[in-house]
Protein backbone atom coordinates (compact mmCIF):
# COMPACT_ATOMS: atom_id res chain seq x y z
CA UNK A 1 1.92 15.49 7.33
CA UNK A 2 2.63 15.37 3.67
CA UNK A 3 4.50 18.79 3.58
CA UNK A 4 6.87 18.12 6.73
CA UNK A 5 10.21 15.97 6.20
CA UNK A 6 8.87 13.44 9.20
CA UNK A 7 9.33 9.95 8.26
CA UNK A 8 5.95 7.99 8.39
CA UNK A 9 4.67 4.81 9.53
CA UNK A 10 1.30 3.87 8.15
CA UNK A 11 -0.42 0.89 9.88
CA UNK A 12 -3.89 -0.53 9.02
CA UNK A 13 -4.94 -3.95 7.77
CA UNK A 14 -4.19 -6.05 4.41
CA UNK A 15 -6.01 -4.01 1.44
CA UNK A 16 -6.78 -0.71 3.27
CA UNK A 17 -5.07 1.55 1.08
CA UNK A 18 -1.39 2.19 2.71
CA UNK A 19 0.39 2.39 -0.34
CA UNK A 20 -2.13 4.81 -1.55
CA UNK A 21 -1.81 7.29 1.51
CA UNK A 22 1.94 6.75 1.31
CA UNK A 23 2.09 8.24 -2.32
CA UNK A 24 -0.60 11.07 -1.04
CA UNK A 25 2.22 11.73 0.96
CA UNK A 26 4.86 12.21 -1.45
CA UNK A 27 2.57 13.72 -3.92
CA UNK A 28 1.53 16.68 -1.41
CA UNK A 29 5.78 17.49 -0.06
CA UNK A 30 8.29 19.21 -1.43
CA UNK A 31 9.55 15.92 -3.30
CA UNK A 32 7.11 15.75 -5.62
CA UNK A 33 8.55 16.30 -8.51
CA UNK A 34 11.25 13.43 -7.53
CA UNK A 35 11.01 10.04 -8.13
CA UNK A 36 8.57 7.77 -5.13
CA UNK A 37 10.02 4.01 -4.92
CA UNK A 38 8.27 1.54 -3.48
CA UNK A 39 9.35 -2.16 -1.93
CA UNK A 40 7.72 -4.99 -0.32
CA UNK A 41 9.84 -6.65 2.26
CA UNK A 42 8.22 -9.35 2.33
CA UNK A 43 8.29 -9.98 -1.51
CA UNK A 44 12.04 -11.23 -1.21
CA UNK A 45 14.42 -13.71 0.52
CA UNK A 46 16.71 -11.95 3.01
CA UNK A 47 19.89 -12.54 1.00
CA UNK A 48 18.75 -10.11 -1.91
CA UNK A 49 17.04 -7.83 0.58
CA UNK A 50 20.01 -5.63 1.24
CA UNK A 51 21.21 -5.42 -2.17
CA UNK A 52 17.81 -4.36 -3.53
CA UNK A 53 17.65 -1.32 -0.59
CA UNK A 54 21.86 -0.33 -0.56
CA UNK A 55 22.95 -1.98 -4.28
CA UNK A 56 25.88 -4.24 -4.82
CA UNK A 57 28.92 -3.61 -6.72
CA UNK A 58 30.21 -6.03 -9.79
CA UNK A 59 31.32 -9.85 -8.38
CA UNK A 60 29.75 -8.79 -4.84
CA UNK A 61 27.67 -12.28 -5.31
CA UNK A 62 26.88 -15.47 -7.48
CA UNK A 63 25.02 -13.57 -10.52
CA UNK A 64 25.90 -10.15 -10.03
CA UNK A 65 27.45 -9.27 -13.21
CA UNK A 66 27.56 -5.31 -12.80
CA UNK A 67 27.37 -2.75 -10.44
CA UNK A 68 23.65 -1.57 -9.18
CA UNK A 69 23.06 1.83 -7.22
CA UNK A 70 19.74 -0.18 -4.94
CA UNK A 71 16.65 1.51 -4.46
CA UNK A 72 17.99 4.22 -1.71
CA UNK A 73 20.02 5.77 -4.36
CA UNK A 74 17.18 5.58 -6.84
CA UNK A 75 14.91 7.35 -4.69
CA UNK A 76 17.30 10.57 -4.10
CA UNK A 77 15.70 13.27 -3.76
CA UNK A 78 12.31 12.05 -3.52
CA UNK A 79 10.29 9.33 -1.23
CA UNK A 80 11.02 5.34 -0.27
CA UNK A 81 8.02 3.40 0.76
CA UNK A 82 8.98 0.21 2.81
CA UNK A 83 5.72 -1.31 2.55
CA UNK A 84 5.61 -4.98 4.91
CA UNK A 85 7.87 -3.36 7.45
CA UNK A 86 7.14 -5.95 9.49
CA UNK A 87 8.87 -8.70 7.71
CA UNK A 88 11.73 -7.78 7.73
CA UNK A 89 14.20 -9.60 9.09
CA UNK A 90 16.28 -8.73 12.16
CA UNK A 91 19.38 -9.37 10.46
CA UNK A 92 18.53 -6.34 8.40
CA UNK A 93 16.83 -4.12 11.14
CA UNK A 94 20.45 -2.71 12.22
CA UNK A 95 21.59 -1.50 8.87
CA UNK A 96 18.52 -0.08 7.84
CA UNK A 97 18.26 1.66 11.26
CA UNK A 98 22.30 2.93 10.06
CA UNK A 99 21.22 4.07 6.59
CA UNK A 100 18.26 5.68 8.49
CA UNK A 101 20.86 8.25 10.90
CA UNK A 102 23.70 8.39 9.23
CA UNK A 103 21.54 8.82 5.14
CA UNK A 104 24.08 7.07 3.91
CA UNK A 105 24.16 3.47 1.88
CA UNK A 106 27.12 1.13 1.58
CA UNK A 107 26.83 -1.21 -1.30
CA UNK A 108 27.12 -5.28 -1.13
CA UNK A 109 30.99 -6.02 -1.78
CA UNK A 110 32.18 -2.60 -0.90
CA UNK A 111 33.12 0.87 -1.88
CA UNK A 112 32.76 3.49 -0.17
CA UNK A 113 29.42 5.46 1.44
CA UNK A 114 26.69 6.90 -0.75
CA UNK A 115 24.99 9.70 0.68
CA UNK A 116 21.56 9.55 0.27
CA UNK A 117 18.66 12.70 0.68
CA UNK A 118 14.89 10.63 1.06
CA UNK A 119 12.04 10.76 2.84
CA UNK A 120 10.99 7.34 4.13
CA UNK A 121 7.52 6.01 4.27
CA UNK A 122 7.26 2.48 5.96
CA UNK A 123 3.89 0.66 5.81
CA UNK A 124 2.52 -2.70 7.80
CA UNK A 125 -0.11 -4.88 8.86
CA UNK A 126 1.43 -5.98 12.42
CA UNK A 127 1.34 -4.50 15.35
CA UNK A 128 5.35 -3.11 15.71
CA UNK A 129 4.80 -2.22 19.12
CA UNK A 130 3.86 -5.80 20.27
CA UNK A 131 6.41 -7.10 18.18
CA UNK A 132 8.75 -4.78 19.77
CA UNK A 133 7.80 -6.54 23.28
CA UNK A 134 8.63 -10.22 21.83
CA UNK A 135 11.85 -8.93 20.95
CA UNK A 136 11.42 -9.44 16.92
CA UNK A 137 11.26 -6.25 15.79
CA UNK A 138 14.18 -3.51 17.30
CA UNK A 139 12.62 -0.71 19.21
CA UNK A 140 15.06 1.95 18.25
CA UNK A 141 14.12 0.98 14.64
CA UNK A 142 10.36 1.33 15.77
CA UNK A 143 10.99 5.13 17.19
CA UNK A 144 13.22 6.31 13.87
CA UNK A 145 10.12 4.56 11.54
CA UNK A 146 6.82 5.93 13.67
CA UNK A 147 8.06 9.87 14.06
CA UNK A 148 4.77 10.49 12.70
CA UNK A 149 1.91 7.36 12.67
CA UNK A 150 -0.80 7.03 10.66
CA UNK A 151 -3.50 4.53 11.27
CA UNK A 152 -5.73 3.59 8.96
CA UNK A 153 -9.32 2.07 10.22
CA UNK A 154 -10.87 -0.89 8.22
CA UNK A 155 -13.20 -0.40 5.79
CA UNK A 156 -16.59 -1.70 7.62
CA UNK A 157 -15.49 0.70 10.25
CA UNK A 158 -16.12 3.80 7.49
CA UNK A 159 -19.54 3.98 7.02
CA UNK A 160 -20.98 5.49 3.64
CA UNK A 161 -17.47 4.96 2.37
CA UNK A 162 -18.22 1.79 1.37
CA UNK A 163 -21.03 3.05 -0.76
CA UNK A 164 -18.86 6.13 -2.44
CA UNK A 165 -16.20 3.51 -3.11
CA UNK A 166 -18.48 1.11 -4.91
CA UNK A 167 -19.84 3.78 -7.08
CA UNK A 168 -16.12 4.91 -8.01
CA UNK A 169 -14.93 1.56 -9.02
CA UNK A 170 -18.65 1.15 -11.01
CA UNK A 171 -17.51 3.97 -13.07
CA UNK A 172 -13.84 3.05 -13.44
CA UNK A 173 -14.49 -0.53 -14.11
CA UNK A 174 -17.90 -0.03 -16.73
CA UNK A 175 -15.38 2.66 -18.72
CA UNK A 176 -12.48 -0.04 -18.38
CA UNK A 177 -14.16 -2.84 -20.04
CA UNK A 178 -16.61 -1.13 -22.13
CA UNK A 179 -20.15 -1.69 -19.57
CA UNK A 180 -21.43 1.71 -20.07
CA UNK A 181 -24.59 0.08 -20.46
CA UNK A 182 -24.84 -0.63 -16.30
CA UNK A 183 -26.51 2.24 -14.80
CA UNK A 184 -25.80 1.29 -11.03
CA UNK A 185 -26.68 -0.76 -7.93
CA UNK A 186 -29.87 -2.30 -7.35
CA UNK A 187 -30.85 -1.04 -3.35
CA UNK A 188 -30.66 -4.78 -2.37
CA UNK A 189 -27.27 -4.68 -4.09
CA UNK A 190 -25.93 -1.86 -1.75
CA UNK A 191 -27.47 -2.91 1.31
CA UNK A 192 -25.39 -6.16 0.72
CA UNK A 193 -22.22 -3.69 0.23
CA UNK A 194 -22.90 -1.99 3.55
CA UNK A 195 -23.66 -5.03 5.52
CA UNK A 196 -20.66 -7.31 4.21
CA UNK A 197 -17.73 -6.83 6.63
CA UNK A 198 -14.88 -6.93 3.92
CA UNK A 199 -12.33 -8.57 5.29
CA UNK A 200 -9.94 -8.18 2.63
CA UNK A 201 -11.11 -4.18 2.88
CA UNK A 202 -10.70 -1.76 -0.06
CA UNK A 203 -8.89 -4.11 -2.36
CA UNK A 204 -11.92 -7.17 -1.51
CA UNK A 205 -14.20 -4.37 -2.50
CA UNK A 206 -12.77 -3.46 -6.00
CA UNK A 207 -12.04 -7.37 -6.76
CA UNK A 208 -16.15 -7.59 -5.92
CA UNK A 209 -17.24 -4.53 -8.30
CA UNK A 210 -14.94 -5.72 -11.02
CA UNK A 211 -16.18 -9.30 -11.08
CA UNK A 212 -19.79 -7.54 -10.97
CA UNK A 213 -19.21 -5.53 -13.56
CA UNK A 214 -18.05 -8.59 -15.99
CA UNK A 215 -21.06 -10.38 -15.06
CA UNK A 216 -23.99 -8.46 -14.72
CA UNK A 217 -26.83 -7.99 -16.86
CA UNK A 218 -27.63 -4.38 -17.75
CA UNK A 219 -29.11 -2.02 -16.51
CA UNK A 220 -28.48 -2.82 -12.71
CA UNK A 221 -25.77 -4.80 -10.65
CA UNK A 222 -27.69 -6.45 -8.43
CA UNK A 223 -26.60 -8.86 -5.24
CA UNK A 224 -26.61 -11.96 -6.95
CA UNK A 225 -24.03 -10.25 -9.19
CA UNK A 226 -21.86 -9.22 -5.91
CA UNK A 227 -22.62 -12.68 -4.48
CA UNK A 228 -22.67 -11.58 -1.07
CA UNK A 229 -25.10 -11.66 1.65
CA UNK A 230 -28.59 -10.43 0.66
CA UNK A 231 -30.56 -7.92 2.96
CA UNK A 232 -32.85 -5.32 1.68
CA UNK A 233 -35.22 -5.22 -1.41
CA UNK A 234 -34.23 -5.83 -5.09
CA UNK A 235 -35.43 -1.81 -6.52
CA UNK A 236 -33.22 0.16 -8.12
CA UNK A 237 -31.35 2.44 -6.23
CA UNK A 238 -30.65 5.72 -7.53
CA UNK A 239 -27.48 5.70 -8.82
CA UNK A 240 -26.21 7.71 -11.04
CA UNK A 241 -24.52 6.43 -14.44
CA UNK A 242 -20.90 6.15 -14.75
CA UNK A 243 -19.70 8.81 -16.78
């Protein structure tokens, strides 16, 4: 999917990685080389929302004290993530669907069209389709967004994952902060990784190993460090030292 134009919609819960896969995306096309933007529409009130994507031009608003391009003309050429797709309000569903056709952006206050060349990558956490059925989320939106869809599964659905995961944020958070001297997981410790049922997925994960990391007494991390559920015996498992 990466080396194809399509644009992408990338569903999955809170913390599984979308963002991530959306810049795989960009980093394996043709549009490398060009500049990925990302936004959260969620992260911002619905007046600023359409400036931020189209730009405004000087005295459009209260505050805006010189012309801005937005972040469709700041991505030409290379990839927009919409990432919280599913926020966004349906006040702006129409002209986003119009800048989606047409690849074109008019700017807040006027002037004339921009023409735009992007792919877009649009991320969320909701179902669209259901949302589609309540009538909160336009359908013909839904179709342009979900030409390709991509669903990512939760992490306690991904088996030994959760153990290859651990082990890569061991080693990026012991060279971070300067634990070399941890030489990995106690088996108790990753029986309690593969047993929790992460709700907050691969971010909850990370957030665990980094606190563990802080914390823990050399040479092992062991459960008490991840404070999660025990299970299993308190050996050392053989892990390998981060490097």
């Amino acid at each position: 999917v990466g080396d194809t134009e399509s644009t992408v919609l990338v569903m999955g819960e809170s913390g599984t990685g979308k963002e991530l896969v959306a810049r795989g995306l960009h980093h394996r096309s043709a549009r490398r080389d060009k500049p990925f933007i990302a936004v959260n529409c969620a992260a911002m009130p619905e007046t600023l929302l359409e400036s931020e994507l189209f730009g405004h031009v000087k005295g459009a608003f209260t505050d805006a004290r010189a012309s801005r391009p937005g972040l469709f003309v700041e991505a030409n050429g290379g990839t927009l993530f919409l990432d919280e797709i599913g926020e966004m309000p349906l006040t702006m569903q129409p002209k986003l669907l119009r800048a989606l056709q047409e690849r074109t952006v008019t700017p807040v206050g006027g002037g004339g069209p921009v023409k735009v060349d992007l792919r877009v990558v649009a991320a969320t956490h909701r179902d669209l389709a259901a949302m589609v059925a309540a009538g909160t989320f336009r359908q013909d939106l839904f179709y342009r967004l979900s030409a390709v869809t991509l669903e990512l599964p939760p992490l306690r659905e991904r088996g030994d994952d959760v153990e290859l995961l651990a082990r890569a944020f061991l080693v990026r958070h012991t060279l971070a902060t300067g634990r070399e001297d941890l030489r990995g997981f106690t088996r108790e410790a990753l029986d309690a990784l593969r047993a929790h049922a992460w709700p907050g997925n691969v971010r909850e994960l990370e957030h665990t190993i980094h606190r563990a990391v802080v914390l823990a007494e050399p040479p092992w991390i062991t459960r008490l460090d991840l404070d999660l559920p025990a299970t299993g015996d308190a050996t050392p498992a053989d892990a390998a030292p981060p490097a």
